[in-house]
Protein backbone atom coordinates (compact mmCIF):
# COMPACT_ATOMS: atom_id res chain seq x y z
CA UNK A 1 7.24 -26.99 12.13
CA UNK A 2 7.94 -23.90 10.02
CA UNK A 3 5.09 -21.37 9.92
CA UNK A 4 5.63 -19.23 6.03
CA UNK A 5 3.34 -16.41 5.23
CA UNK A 6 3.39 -13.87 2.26
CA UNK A 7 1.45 -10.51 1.50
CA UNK A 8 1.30 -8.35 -1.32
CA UNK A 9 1.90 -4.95 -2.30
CA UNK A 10 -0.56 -2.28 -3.54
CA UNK A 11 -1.12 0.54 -5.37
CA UNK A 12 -3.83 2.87 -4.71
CA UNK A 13 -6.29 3.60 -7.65
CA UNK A 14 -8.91 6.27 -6.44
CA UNK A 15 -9.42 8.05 -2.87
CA UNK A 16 -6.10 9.07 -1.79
CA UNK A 17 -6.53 12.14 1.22
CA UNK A 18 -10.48 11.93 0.54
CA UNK A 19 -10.31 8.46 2.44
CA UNK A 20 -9.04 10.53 5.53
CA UNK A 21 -12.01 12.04 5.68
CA UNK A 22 -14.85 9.84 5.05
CA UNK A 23 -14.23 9.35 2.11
CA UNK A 24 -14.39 6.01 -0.45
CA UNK A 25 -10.72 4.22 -1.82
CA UNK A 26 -10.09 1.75 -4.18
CA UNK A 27 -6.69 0.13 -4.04
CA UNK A 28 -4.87 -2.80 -5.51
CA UNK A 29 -2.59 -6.04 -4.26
CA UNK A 30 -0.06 -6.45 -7.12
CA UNK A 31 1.83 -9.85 -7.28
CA UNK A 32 5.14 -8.39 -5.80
CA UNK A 33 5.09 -9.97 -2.32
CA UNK A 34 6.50 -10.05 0.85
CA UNK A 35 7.30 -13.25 2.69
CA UNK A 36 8.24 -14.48 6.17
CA UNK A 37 9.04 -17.04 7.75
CA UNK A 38 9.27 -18.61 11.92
CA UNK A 39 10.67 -21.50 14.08
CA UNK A 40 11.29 -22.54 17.31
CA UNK A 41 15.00 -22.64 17.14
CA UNK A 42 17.56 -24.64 19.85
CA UNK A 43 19.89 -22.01 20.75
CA UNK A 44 19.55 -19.62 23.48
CA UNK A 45 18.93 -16.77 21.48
CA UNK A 46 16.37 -15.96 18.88
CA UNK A 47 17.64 -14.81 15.32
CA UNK A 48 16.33 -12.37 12.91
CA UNK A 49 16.81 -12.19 9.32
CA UNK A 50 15.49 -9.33 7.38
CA UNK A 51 15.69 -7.99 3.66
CA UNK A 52 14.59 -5.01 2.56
CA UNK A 53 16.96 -2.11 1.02
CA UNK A 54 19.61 -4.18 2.85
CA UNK A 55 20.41 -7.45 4.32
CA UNK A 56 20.84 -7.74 8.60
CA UNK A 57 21.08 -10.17 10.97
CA UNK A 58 20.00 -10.05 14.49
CA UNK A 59 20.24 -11.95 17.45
CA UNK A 60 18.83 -11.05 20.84
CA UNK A 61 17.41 -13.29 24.03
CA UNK A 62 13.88 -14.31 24.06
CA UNK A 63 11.42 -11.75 25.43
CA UNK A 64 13.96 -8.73 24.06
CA UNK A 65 13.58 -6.65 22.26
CA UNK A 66 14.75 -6.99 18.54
CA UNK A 67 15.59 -3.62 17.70
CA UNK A 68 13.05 -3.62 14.46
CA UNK A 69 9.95 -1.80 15.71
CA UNK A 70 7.26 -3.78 13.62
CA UNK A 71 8.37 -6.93 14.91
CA UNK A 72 7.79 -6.19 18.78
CA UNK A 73 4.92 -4.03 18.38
CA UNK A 74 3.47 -7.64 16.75
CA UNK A 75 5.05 -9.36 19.91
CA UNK A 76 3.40 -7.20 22.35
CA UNK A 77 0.01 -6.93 20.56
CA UNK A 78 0.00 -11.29 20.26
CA UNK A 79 2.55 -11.67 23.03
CA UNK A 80 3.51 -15.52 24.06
CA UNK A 81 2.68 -17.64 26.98
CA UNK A 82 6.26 -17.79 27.49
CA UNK A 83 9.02 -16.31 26.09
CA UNK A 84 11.10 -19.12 23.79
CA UNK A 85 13.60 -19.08 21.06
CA UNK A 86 12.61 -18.72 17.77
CA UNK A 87 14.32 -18.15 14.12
CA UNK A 88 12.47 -15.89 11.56
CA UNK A 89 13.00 -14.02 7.94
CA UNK A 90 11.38 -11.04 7.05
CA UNK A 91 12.04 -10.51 3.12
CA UNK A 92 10.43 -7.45 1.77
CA UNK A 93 12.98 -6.97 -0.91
CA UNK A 94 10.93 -7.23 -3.32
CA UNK A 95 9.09 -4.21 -2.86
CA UNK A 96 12.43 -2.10 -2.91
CA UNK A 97 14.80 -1.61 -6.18
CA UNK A 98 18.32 -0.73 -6.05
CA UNK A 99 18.09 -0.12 -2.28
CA UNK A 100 14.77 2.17 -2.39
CA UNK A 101 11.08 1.47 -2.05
CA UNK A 102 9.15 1.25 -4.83
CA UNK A 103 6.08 2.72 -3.13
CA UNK A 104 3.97 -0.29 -3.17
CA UNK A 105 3.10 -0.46 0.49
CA UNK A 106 6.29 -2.31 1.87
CA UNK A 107 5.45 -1.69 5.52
CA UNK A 108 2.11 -2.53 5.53
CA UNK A 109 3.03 -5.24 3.05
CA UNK A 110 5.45 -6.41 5.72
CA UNK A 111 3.22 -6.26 8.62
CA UNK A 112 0.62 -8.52 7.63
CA UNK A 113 2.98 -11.01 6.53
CA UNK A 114 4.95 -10.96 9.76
CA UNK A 115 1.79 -11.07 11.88
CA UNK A 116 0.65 -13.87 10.17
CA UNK A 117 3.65 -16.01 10.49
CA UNK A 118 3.90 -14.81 14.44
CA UNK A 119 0.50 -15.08 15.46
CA UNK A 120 0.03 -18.69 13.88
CA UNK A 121 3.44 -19.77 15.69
CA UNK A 122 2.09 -17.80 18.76
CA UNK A 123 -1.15 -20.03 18.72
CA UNK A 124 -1.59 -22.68 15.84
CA UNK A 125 -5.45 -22.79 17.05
CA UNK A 126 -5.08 -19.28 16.32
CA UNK A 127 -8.14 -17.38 13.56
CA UNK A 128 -5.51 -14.96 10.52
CA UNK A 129 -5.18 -11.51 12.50
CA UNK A 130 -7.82 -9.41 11.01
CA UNK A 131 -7.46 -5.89 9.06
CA UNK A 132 -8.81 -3.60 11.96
CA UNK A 133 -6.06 -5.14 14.62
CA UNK A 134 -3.80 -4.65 11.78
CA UNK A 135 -4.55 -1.41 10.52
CA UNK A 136 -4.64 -0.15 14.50
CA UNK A 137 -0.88 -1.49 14.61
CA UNK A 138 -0.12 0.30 11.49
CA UNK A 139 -0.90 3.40 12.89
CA UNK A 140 0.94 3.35 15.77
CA UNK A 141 4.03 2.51 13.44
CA UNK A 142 3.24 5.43 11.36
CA UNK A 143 2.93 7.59 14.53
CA UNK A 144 -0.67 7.63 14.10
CA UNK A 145 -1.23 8.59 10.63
CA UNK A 146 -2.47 6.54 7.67
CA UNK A 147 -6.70 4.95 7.08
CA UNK A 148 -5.61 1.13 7.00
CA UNK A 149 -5.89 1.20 3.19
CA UNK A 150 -2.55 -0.17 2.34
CA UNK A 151 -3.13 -2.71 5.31
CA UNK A 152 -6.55 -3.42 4.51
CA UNK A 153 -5.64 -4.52 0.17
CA UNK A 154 -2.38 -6.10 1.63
CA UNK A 155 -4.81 -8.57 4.07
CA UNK A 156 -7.50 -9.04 1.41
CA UNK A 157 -5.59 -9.17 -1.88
CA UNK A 158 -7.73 -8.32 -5.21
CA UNK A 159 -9.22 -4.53 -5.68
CA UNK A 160 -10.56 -3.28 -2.56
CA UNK A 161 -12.85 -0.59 -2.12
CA UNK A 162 -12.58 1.07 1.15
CA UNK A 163 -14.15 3.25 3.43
CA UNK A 164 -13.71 4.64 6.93
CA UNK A 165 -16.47 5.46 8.79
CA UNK A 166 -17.50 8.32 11.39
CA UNK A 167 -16.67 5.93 14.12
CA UNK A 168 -13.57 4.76 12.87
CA UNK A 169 -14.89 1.30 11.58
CA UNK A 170 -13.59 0.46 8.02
CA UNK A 171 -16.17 -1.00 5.72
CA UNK A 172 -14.54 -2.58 2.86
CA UNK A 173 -15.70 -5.10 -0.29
CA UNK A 174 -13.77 -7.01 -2.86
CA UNK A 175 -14.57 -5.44 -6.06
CA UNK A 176 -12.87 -5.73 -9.77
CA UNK A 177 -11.53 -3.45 -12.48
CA UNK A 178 -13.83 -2.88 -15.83
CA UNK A 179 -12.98 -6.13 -18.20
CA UNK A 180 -11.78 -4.19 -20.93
CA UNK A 181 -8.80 -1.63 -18.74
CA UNK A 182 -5.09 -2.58 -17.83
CA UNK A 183 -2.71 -1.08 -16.56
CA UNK A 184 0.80 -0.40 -15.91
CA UNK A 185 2.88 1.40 -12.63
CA UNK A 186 5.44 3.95 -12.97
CA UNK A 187 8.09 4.08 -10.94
CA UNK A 188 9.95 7.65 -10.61
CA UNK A 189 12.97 6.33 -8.29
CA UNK A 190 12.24 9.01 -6.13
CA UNK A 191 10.91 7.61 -2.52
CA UNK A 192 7.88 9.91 -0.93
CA UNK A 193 8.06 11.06 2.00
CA UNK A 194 4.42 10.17 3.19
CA UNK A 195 4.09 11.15 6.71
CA UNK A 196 5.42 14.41 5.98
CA UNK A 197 3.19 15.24 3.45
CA UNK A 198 0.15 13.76 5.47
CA UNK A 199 0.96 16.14 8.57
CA UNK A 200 1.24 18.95 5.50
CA UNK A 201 -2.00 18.41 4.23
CA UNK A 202 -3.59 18.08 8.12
CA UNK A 203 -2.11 21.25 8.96
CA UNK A 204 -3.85 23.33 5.51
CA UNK A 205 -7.14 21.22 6.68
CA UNK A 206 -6.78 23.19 10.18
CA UNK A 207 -5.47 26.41 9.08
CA UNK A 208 -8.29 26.78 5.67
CA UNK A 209 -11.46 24.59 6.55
CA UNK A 210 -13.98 25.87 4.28
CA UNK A 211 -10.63 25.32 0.98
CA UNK A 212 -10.15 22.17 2.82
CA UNK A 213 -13.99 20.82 2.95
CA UNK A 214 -14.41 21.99 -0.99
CA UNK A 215 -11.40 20.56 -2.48
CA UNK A 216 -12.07 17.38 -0.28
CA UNK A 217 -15.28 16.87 -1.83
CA UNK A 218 -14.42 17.33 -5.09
CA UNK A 219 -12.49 13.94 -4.30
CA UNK A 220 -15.12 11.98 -2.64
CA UNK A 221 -17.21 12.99 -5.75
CA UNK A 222 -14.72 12.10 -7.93
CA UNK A 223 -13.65 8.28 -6.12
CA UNK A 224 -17.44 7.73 -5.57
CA UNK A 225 -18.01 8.61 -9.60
CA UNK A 226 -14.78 6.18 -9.93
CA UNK A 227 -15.82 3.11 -7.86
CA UNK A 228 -19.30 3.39 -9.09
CA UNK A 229 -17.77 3.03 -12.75
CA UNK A 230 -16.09 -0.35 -11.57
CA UNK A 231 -19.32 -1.99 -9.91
CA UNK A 232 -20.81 -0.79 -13.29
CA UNK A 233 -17.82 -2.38 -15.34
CA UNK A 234 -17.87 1.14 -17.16
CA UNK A 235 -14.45 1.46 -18.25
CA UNK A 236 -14.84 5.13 -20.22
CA UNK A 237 -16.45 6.34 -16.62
CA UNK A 238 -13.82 4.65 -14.55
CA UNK A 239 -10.76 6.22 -16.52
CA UNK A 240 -12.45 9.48 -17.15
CA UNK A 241 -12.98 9.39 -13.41
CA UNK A 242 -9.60 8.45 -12.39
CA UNK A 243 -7.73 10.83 -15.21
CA UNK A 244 -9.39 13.98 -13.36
CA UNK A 245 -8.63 13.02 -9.56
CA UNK A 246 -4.92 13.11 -10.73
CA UNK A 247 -5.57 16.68 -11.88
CA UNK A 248 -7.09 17.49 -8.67
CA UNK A 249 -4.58 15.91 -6.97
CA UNK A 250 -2.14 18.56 -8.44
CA UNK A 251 -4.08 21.29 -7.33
CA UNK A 252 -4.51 19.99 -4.00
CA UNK A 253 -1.02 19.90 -3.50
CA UNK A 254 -0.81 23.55 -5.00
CA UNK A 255 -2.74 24.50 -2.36
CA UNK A 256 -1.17 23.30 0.53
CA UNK A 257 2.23 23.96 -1.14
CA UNK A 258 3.56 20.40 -1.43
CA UNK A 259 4.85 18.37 -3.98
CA UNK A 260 2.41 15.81 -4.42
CA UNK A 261 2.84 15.44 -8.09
CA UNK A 262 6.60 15.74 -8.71
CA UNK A 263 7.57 17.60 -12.07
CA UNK A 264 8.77 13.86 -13.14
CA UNK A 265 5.46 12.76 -12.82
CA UNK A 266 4.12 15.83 -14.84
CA UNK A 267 6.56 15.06 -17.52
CA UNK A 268 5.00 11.12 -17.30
CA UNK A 269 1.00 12.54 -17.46
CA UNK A 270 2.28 14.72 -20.44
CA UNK A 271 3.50 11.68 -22.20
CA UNK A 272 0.17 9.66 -21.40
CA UNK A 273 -2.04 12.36 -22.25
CA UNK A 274 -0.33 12.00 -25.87
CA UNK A 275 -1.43 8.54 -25.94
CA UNK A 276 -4.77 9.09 -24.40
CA UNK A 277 -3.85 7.25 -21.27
CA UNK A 278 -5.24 8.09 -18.02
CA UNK A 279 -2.20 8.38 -15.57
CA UNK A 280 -2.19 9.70 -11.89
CA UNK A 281 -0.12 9.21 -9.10
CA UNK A 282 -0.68 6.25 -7.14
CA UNK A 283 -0.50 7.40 -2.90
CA UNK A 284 0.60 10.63 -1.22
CA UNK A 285 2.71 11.57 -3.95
CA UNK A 286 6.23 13.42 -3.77
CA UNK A 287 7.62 11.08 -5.89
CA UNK A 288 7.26 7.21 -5.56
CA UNK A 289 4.66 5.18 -7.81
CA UNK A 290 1.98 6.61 -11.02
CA UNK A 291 -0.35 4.87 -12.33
CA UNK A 292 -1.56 4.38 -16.05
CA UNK A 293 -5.14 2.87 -17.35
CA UNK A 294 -6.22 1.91 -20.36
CA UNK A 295 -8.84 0.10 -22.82
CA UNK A 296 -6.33 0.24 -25.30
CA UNK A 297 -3.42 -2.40 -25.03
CA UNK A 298 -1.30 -0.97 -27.97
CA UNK A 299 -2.01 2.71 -26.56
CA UNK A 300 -0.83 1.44 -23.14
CA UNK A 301 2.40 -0.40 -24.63
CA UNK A 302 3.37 2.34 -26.74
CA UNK A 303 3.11 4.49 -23.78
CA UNK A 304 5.29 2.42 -21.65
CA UNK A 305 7.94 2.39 -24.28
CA UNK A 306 7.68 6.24 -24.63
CA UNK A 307 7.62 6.76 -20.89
CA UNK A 308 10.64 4.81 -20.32
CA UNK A 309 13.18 7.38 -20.59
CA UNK A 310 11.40 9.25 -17.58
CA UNK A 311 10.51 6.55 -15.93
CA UNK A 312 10.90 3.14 -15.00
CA UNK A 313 7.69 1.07 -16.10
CA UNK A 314 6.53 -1.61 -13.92
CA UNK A 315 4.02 -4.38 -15.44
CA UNK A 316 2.31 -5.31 -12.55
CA UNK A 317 -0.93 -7.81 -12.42
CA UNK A 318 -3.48 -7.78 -9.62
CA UNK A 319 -2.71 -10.25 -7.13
CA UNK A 320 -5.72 -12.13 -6.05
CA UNK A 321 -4.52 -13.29 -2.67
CA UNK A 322 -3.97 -11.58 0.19
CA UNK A 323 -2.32 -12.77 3.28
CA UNK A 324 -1.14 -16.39 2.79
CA UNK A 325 0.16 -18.92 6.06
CA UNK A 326 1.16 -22.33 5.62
CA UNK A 327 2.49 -24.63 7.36
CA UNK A 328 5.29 -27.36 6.70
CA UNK A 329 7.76 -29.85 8.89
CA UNK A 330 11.40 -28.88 8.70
């Protein structure tokens, strides 16, 4: 029996650095997946195939470890009765364009689809591992940093809105865009360098609390205005909403002196702002993904083809499904 599993990618619409602090998200899977697949295999030795920027094959004895850090901190979290060969593919290639990340959440991406192919060939009586146990792992593989947001829209699929609470609990709800908005992602080609700009921003919350709590809640205010738009399927509210958390996004970053928005994405927002398009970055920022709404499909397309000589222009969908497993006989 071959166990196959598949998660998507996201992109994160409202809440990024407020949902560090108590603060509400809204993120969303996009249909560019990752897949993976396990075995019990023959030989003596278990083997390892994984795409991402590049191509590698592994082989090491069961109960070893296989050198790629999310796939034995799975082992060890859902570890088996006893150690036995096994064959697996870990393809997250898709999420990754001439050998860089796109920014659509390829490691959480690729954890949930890895777990779910290991813990179902771990147990087949086995329940889907669920976003907390997930989101905990994450961490850890992020050396602690991170809310479970990418983990948490990878698991579910759709829009999630997302919250963490005082006690560390995440409370999260499957919610939709306004009818009347789409979108399209804008790639910059220039990978972020997330952790770093996460300990950066920790560092100004230490060193300035009283900056830090104002400029915070200007974004809670601002994803709570946001995410109350969407339950309301008020698309002028939700775009108005979104278009001014990407300005405060740029001052944030002013004020801990990082790059969160890039002068390529400045150059993009310029360009949408022409078009009336409401256009942020989408995560941490310093490069990677933006993000562009609109009620207006021939505002958004003429964007695109405008934006294109910045930028590369993704036309992503929502992706209703999260974390897929099936099963089939080889």
């Amino acid at each position: 029996m071959i166990v196959e599993a598949s998660a998507p990618g996201k992109l994160v619409v409202l809440g990024e650095y407020a949902v560090l602090s108590g603060g509400p998200a809204l993120a969303m899977a996009v249909d560019r997946r990752c897949s993976a697949e396990i075995a019990s295999s023959t030989g003596a030795h278990c083997r390892l195939h994984t795409r991402a920027a590049e191509s590698k094959q592994l082989a090491f004895a069961p109960g070893a470890s296989s050198g790629v850090d999310l796939v034995d901190r799975v082992a060890e979290r859902w570890p088996l009765a006893v150690p036995r060969a096994w064959r697996g593919t870990l393809d997250s290639s898709a999420l990754y364009h001439a050998g860089a990340k796109l920014g659509l959440g390829s490691s959480a991406a690729a954890l949930v689809a890895w777990a779910g192919v290991w813990t179902r060939y771990a147990d087949p009586a086995s329940e889907d591992p669920e976003s907390a146990a997930l989101a905990a792992l994450h961490r850890r593989l992020q050396s602690g940093l991170g809310s479970g947001l990418d983990v948490a829209t990878s698991r579910l699929g759709g829009v999630v809105a997302y919250r963490l609470e005082a006690s560390g609990e995440a409370r999260m709800s499957s919610v939709g865009l306004p009818k009347s908005v789409g979108f399209v992602a804008v790639c910059t080609g220039q990978p972020a360098e997330t952790p770093s700009l996460l300990r950066q921003f920790g560092a100004w919350r230490a060193s300035r609390p009283a900056d830090a709590l104002a400029a915070i809640g200007e974004l809670k205010r601002l994803a709570t205005e946001g995410i109350e738009a969407v339950l309301a399927d008020d698309s002028h509210g939700f775009l108005e909403a979104m278009a001014e958390y990407g300005r405060h996004l740029e001052k944030l970053g002013e004020r801990i002196g990082a790059d969160i928005v890039t002068g390529q994405h400045r150059q993009v927002a310029a360009c949408a702002a022409r078009h009336g398009i409401a256009y942020k970055i989408s995560g941490a920022g310093g490069g990677d993904m933006g993000i562009a709404f609109a009620a207006d499909p021939e505002a958004l397309e003429a964007f695109a083809s405008a934006a294109r000589p910045v930028a590369r222009i993704l036309k992503l969908s929502v992706d209703p499904s999260g974390l897929v497993i099936r099963e089939r006989a080889e």
